[in-house]
N, C-alpha and C. Protein backbone atom coordinates (compact mmCIF):
# COMPACT_ATOMS: atom_id res chain seq x y z
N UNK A 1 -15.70 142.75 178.14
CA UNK A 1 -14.51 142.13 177.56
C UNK A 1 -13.84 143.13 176.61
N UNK A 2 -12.33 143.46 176.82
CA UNK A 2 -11.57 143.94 175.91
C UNK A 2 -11.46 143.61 174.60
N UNK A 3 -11.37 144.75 173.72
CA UNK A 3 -11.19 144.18 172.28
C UNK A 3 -9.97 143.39 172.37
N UNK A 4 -9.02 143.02 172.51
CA UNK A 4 -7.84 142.13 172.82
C UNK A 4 -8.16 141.02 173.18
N UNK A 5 -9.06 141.24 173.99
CA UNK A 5 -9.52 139.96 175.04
C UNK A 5 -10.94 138.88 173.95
N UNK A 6 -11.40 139.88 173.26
CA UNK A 6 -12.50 139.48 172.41
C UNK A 6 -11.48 138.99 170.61
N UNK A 7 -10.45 139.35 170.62
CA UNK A 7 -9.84 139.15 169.36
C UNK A 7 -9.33 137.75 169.44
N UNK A 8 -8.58 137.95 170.92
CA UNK A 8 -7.78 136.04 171.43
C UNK A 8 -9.02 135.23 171.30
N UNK A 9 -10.00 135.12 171.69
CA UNK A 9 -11.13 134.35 172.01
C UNK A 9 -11.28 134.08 170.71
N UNK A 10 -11.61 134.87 169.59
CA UNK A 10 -11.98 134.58 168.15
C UNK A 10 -10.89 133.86 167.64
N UNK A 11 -9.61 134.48 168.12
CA UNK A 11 -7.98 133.52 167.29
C UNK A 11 -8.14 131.81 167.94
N UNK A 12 -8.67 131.82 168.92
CA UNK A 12 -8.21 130.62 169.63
C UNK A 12 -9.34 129.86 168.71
N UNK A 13 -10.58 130.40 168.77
CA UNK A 13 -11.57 129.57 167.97
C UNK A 13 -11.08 129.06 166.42
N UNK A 14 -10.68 130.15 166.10
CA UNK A 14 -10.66 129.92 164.51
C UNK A 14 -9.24 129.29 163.86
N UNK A 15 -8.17 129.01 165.63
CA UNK A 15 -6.97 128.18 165.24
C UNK A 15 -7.36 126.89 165.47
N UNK A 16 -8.45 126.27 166.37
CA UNK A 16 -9.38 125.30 166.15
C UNK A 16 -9.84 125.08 165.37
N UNK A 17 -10.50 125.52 164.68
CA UNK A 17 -11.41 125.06 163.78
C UNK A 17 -9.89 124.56 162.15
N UNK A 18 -9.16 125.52 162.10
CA UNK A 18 -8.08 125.30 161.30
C UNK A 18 -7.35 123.82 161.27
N UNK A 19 -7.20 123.99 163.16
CA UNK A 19 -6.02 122.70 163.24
C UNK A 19 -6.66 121.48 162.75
N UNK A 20 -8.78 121.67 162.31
CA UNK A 20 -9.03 120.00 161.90
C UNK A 20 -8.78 119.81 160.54
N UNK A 21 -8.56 120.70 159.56
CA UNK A 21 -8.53 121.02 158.81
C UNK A 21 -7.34 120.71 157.98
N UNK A 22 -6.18 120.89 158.78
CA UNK A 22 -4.57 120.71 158.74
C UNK A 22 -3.89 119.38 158.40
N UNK A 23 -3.10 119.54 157.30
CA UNK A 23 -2.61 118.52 157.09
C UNK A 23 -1.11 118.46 157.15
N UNK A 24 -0.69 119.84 156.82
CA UNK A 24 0.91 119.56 156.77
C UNK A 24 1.66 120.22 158.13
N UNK A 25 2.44 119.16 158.51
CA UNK A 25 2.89 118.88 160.01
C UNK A 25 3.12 119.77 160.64
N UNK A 26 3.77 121.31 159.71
CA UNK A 26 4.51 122.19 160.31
C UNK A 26 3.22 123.12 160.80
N UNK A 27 2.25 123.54 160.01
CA UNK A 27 1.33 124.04 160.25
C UNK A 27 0.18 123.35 161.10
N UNK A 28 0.50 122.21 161.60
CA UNK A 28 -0.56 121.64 162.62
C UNK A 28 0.33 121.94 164.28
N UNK A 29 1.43 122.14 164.24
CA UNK A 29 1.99 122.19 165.36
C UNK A 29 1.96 124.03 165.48
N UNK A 30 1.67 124.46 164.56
CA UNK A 30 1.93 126.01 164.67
C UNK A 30 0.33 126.18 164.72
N UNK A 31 -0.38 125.74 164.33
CA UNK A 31 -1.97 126.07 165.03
C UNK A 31 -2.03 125.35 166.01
N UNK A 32 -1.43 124.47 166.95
CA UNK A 32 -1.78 124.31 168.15
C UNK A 32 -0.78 125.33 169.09
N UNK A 33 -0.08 126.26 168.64
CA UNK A 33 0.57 126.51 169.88
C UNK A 33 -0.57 128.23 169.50
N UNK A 34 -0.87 128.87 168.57
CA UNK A 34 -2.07 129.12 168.38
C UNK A 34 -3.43 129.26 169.31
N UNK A 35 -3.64 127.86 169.08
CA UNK A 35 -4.82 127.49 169.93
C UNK A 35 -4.78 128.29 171.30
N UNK A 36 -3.63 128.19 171.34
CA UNK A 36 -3.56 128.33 173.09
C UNK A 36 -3.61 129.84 173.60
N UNK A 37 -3.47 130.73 172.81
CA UNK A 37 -4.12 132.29 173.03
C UNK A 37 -2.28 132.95 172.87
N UNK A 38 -2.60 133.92 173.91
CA UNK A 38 -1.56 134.91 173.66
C UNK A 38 -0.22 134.41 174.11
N UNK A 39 0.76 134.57 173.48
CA UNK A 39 2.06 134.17 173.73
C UNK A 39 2.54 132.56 173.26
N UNK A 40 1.46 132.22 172.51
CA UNK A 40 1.55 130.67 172.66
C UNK A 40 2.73 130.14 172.20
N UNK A 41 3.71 130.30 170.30
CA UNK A 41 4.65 130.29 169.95
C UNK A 41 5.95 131.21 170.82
N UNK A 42 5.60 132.03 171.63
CA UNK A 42 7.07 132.62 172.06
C UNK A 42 7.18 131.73 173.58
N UNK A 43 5.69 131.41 174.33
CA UNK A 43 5.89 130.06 175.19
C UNK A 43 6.54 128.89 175.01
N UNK A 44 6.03 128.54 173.70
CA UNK A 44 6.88 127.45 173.39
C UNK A 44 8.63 127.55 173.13
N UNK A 45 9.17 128.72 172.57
CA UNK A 45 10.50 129.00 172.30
C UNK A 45 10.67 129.20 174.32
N UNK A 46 10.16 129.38 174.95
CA UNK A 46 10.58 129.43 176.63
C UNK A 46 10.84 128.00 176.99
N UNK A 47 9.75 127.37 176.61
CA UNK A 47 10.29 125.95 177.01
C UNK A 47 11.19 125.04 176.32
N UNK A 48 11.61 125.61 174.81
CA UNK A 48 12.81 124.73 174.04
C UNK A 48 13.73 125.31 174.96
N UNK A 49 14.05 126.51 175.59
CA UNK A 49 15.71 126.80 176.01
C UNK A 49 15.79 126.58 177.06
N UNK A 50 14.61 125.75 177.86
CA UNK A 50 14.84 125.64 179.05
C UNK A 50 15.56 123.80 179.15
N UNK A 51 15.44 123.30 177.92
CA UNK A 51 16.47 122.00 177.74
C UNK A 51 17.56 122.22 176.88
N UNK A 52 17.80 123.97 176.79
CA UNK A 52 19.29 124.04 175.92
C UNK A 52 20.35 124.37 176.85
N UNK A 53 20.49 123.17 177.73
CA UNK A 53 21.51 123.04 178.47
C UNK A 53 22.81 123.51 178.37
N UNK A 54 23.11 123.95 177.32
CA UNK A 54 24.66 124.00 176.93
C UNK A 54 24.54 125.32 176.08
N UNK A 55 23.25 125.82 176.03
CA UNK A 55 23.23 127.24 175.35
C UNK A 55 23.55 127.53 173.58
N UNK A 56 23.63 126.29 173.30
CA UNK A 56 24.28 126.24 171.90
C UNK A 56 22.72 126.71 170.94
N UNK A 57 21.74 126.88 171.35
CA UNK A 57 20.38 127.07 170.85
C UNK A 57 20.43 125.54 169.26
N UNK A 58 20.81 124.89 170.01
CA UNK A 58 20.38 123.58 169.08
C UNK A 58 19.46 122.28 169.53
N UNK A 59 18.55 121.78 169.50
CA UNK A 59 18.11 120.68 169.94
C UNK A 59 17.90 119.01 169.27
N UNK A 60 18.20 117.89 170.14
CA UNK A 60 18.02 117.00 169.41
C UNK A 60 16.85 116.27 169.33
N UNK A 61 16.50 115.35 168.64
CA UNK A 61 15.16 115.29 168.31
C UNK A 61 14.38 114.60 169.60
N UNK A 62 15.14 113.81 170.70
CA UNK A 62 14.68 114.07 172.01
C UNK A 62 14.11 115.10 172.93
N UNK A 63 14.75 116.20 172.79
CA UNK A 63 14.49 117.51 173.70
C UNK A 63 13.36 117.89 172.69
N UNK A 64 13.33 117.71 171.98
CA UNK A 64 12.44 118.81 170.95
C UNK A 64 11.33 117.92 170.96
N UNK A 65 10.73 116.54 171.21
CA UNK A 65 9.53 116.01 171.61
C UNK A 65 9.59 115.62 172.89
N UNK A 66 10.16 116.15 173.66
CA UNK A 66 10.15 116.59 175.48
C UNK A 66 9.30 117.70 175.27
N UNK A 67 10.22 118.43 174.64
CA UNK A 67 9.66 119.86 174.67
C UNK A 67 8.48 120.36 174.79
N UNK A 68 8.36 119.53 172.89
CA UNK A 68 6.66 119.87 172.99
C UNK A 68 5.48 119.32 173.70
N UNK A 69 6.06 117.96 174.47
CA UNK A 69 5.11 116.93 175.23
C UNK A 69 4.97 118.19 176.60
N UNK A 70 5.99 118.85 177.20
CA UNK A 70 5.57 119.50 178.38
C UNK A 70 4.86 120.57 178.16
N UNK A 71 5.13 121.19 176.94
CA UNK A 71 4.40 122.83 176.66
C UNK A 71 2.64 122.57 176.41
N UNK A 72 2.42 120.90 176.55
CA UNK A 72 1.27 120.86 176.35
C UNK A 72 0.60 120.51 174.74
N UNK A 73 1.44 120.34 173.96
CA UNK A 73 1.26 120.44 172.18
C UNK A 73 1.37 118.82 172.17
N UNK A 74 0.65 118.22 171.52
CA UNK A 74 0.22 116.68 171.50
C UNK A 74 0.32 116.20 169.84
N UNK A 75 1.27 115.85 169.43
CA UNK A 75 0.82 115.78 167.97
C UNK A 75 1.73 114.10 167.81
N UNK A 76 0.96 113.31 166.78
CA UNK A 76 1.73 112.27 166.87
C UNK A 76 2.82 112.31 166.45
N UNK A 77 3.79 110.92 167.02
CA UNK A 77 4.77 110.81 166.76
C UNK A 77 5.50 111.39 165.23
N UNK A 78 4.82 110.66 164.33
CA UNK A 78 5.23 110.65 163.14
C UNK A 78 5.37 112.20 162.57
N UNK A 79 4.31 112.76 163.36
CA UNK A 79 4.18 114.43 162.42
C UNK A 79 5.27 115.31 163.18
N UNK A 80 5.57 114.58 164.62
CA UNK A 80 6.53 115.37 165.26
C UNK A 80 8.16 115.46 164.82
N UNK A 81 7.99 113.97 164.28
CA UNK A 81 9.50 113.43 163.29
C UNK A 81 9.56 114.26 162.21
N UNK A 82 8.33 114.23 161.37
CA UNK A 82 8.61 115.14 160.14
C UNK A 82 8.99 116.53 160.26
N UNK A 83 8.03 117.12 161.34
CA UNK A 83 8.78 118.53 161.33
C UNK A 83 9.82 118.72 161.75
N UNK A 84 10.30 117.96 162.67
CA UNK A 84 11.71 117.80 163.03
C UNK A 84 12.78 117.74 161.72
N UNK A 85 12.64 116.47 160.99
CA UNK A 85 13.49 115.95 159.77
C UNK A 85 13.50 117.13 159.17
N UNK A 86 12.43 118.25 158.44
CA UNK A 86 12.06 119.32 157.81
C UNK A 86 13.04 119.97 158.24
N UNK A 87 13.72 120.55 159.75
CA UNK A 87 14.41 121.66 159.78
C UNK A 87 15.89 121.28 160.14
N UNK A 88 15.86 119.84 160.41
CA UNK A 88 17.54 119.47 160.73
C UNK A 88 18.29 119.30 159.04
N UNK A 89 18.51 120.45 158.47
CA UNK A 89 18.83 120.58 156.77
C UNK A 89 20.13 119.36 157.02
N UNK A 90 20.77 119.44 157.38
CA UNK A 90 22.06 118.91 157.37
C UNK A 90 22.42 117.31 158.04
N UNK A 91 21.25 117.17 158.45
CA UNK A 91 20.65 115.47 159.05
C UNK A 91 21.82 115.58 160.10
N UNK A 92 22.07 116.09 160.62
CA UNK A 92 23.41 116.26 161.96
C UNK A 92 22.54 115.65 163.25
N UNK A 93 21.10 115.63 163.30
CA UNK A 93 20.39 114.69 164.60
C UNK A 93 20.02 116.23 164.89
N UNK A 94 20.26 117.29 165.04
CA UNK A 94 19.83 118.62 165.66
C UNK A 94 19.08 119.91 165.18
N UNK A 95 18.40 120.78 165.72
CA UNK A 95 17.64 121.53 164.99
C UNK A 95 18.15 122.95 165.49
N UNK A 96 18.21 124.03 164.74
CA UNK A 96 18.43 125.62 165.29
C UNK A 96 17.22 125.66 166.00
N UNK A 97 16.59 126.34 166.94
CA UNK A 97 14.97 126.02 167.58
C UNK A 97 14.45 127.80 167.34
N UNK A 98 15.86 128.40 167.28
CA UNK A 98 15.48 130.05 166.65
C UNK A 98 14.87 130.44 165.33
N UNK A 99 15.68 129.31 164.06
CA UNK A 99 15.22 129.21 163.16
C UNK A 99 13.72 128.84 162.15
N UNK A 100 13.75 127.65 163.79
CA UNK A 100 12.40 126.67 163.93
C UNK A 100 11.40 128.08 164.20
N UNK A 101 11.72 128.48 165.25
CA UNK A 101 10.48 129.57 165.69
C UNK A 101 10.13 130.57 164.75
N UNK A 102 11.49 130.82 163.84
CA UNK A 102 11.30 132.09 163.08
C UNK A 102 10.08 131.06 162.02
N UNK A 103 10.40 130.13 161.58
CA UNK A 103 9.22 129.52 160.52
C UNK A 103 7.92 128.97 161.19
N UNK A 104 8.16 129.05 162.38
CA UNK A 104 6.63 128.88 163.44
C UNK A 104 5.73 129.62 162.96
N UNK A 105 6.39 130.96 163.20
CA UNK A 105 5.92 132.34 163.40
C UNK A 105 4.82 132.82 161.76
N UNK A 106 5.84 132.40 161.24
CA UNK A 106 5.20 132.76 159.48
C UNK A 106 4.82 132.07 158.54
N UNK A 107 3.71 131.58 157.88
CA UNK A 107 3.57 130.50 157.22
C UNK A 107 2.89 131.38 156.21
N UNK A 108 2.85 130.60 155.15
CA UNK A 108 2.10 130.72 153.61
C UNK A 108 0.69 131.49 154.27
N UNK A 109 0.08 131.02 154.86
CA UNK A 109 -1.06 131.54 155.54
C UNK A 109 -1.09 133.18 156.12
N UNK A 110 0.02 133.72 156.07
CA UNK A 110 0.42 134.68 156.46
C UNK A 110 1.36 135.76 155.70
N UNK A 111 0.43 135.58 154.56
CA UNK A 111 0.82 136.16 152.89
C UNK A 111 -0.07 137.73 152.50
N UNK A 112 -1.36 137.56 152.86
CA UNK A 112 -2.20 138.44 152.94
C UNK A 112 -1.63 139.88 152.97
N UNK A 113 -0.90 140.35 153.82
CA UNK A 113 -0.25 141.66 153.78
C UNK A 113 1.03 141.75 152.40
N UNK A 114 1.49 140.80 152.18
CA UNK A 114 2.52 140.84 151.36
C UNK A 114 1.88 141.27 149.75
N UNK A 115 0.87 139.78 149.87
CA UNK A 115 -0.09 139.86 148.10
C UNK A 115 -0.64 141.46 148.17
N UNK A 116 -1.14 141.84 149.41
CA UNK A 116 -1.86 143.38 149.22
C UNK A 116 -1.21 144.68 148.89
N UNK A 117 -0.10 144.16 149.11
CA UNK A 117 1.33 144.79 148.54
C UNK A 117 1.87 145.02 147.03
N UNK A 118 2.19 143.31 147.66
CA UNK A 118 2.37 143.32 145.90
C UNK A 118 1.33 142.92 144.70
N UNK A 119 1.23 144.17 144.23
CA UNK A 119 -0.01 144.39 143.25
C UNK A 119 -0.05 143.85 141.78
N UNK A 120 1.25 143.48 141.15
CA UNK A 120 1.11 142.91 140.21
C UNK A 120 1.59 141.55 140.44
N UNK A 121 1.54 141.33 141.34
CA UNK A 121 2.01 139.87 141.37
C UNK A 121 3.11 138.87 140.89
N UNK A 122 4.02 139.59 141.31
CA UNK A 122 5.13 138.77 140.81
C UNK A 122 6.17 138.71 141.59
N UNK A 123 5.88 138.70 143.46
CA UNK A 123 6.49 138.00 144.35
C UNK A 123 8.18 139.34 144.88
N UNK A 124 7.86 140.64 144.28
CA UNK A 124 8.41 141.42 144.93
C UNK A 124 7.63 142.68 144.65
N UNK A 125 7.95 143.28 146.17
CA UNK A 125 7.20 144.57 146.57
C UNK A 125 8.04 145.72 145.55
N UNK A 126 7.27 146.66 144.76
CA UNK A 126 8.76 147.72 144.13
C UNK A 126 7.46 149.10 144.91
N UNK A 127 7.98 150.25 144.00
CA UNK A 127 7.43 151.91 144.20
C UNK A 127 6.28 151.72 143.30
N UNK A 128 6.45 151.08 142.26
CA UNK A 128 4.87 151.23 141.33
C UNK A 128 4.28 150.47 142.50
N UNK A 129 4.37 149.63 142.42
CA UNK A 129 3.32 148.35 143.49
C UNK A 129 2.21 149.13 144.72
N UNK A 130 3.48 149.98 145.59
CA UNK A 130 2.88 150.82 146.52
C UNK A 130 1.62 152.02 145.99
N UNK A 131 1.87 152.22 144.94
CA UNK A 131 1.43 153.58 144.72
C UNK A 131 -0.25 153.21 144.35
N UNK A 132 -1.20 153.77 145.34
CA UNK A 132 -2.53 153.83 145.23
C UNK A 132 -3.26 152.45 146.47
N UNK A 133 -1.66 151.76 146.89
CA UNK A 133 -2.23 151.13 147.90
C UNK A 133 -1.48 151.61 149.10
N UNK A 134 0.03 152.29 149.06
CA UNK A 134 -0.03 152.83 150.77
C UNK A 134 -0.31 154.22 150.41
N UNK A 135 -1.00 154.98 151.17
CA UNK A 135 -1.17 155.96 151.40
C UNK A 135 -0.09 157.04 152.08
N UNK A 136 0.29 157.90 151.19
CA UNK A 136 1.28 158.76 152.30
C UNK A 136 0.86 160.09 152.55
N UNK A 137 -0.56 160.38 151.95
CA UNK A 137 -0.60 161.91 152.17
C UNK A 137 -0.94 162.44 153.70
N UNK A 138 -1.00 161.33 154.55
CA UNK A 138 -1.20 161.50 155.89
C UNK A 138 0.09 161.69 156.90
N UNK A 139 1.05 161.66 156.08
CA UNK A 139 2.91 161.85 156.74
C UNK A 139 2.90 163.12 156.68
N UNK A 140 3.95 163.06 158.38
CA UNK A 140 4.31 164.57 158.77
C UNK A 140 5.02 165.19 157.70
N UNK A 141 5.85 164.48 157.13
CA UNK A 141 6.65 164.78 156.15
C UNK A 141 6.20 165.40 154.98
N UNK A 142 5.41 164.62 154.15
CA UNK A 142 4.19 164.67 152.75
C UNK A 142 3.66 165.96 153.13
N UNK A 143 2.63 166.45 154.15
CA UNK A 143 2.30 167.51 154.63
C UNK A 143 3.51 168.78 154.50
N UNK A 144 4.45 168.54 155.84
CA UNK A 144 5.17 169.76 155.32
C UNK A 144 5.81 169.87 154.05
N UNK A 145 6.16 169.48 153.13
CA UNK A 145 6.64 169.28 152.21
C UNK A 145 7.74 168.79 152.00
N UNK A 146 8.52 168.39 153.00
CA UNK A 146 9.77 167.71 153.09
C UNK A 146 10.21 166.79 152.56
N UNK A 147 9.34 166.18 152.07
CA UNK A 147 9.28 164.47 151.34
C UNK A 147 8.20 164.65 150.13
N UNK A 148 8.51 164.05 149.03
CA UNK A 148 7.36 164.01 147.91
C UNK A 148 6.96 162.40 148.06
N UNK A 149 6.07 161.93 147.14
CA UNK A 149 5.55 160.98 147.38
C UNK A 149 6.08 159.75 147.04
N UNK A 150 7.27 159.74 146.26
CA UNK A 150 8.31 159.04 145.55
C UNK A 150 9.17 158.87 146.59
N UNK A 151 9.47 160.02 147.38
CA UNK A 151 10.62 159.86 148.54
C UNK A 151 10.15 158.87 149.99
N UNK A 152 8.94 159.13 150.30
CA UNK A 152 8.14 158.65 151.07
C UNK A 152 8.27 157.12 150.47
N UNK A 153 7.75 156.96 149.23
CA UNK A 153 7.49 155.27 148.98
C UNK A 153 8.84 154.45 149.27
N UNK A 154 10.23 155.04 148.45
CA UNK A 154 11.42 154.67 148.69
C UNK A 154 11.75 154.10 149.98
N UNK A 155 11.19 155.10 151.15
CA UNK A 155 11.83 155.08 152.71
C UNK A 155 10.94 154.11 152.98
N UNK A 156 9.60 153.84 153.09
CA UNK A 156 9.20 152.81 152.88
C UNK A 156 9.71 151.57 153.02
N UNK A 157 9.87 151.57 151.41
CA UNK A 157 10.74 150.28 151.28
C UNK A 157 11.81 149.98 151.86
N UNK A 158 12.55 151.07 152.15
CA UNK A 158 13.79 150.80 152.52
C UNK A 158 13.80 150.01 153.83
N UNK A 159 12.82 150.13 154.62
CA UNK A 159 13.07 149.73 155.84
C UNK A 159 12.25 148.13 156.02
N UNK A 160 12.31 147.67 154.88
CA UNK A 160 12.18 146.31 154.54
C UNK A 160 13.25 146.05 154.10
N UNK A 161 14.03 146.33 153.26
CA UNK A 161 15.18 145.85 152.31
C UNK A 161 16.29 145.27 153.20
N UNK A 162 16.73 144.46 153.05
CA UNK A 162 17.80 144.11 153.31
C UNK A 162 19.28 145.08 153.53
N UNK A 163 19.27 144.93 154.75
CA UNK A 163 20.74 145.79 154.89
C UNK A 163 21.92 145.58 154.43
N UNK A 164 22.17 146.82 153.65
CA UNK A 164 23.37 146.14 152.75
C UNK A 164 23.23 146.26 151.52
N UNK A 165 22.35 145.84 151.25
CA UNK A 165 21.79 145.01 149.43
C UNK A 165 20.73 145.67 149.14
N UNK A 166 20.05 146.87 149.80
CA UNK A 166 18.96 147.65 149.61
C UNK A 166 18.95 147.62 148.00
N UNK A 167 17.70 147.74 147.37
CA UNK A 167 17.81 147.79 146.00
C UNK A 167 16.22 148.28 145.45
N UNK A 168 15.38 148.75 146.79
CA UNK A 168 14.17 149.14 145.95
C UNK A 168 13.25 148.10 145.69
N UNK A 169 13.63 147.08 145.69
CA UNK A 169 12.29 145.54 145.67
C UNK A 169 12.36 144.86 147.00
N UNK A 170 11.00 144.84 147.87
CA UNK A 170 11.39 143.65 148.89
C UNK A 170 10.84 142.25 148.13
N UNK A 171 11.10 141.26 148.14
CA UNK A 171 10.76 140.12 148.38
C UNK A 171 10.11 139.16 149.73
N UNK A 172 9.59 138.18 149.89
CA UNK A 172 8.95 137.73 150.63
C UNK A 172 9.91 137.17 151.62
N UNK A 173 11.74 136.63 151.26
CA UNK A 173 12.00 136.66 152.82
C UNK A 173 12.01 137.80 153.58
N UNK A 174 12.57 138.66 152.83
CA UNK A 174 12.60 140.19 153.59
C UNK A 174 11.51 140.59 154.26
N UNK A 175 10.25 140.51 153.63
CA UNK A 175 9.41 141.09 154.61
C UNK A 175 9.21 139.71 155.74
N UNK A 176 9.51 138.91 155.54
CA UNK A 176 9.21 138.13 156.91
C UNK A 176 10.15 137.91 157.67
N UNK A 177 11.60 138.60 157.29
CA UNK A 177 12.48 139.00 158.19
C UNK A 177 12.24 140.07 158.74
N UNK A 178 11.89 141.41 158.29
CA UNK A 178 10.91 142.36 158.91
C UNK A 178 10.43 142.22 160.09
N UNK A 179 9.27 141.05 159.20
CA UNK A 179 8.26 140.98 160.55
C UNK A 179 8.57 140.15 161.79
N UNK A 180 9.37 139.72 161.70
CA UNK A 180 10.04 138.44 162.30
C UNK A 180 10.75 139.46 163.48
N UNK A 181 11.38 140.25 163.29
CA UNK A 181 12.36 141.24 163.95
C UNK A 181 11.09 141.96 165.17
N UNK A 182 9.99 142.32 164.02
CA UNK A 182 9.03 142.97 164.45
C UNK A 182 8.22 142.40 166.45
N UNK A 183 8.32 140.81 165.46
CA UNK A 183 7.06 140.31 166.75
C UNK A 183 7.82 139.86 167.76
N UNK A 184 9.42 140.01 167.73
CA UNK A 184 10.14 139.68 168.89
C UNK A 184 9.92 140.83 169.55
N UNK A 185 9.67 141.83 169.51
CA UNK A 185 9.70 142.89 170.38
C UNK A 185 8.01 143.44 170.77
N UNK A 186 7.24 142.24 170.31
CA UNK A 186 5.91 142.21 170.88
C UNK A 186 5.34 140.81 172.01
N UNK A 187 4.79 141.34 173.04
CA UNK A 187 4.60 140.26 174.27
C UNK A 187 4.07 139.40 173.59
N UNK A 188 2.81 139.31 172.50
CA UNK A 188 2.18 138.29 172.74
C UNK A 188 1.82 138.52 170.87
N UNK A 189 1.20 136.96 170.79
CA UNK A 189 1.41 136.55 169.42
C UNK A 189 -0.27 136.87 169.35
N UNK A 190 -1.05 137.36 170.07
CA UNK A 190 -2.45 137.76 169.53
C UNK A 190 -2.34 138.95 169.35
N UNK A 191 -1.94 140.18 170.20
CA UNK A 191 -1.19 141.57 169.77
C UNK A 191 -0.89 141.58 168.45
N UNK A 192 0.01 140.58 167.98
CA UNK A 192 0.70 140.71 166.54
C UNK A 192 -0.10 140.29 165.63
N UNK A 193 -0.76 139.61 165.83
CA UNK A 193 -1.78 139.45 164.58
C UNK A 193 -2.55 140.77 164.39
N UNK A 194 -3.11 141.38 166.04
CA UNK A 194 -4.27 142.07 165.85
C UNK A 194 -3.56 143.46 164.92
N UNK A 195 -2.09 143.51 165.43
CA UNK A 195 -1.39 145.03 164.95
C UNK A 195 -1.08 144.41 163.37
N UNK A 196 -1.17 142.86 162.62
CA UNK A 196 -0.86 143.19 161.36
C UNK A 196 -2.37 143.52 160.84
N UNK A 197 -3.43 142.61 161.26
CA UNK A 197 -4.94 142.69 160.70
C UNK A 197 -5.23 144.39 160.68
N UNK A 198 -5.06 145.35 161.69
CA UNK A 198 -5.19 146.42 161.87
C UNK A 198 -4.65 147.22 160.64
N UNK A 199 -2.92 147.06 160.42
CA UNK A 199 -1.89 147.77 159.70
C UNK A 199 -2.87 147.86 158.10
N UNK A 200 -3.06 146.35 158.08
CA UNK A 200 -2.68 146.05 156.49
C UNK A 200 -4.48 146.01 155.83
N UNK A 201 -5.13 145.85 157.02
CA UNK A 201 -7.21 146.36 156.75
C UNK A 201 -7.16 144.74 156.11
N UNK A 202 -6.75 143.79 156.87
CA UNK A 202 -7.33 142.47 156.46
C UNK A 202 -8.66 141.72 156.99
């Protein structure tokens, strides 16, 4: 068995053992799609657009417990209403299902790289923060001398920051807009765990 193949097997177990555990709605529907191994949340965004008939990427609270009744995700009624109610901000009957996925994708539970980050704790990443927890003396750059270690931390950051508004601090939407950007351009949602557990030595 592949280490990939041996990592899903452990995710699927231990999104089990989680989902009995689970109480709040959004995170019981995001450990069952979980459960289900690789691709499970970007499966499920396959089967919301396959009832976005009209392409508007909105759903009403019909399609969206269709949805999840065919993708196989079983959760009662009531918890399916709440997470629903949770993301229709504007009570219009409809949900963004892009938006939905982007908060699928990332939960409080999925802080670990951020807190290891941010070192003094106070909910944004700066250059002190980094320094003694990323390492740069291993950059092509740092080596030839092209970059000092200040310049390195900056670029860093920068490519968290918000475009536009760059300012040297990420904060926690930013990096989960980051990462968010990140795992669309990865097949499968056990990959992405294994490449953050890997990145960040969790």
């Amino acid at each position: 068995m592949s280490a990939t193949a041996r990592h899903e097997a452990a995710m699927k177990r231990d999104m089990q053992t989680k989902l009995r555990q689970a109480t709040d709605p959004l995170e019981k529907l995001r450990l069952q799609c979980l459960a289900r191994g690789a691709a499970g949340i970007k499966g499920l965004g396959r089967t919301f657009k396959i009832f976005d008939d009209d392409g508007n990427n909105q759903l009403s609270f019909e399609e969206f417990s269709k949805g999840l009744h065919d993708y196989g995700v079983y959760l009662d009624s009531d918890v399916v209403r709440r997470v629903f109610d949770r993301f229709d901000a504007n009570k219009d009957g409809s949900l963004s299902f892009d938006e939905f996925l982007k908060a699928l994708r990332v939960s409080d539970a999925d802080r670990p790289p951020f807190q290891k980050l941010d070192k003094d704790g106070n909910g944004r990443i700066t250059k002190e923060d980094l320094k003694g927890v990323y390492d740069v003396k291993k950059n092509p750059k740092y080596i030839s001398g092209e970059m000092d270690e200040d310049e390195l931390l900056e670029e860093f950051l920068a490519s968290f920051d918000t475009p536009g508004r760059a300012d040297g601090k990420v904060e926690w939407d930013e990096f989960v807009s980051y990462y968010s950007g990140v795992s669309a351009s990865i097949d499968t949602d056990t990959y992405f765990v294994l490449m953050m557990t890997q990145a960040w030595k969790l």
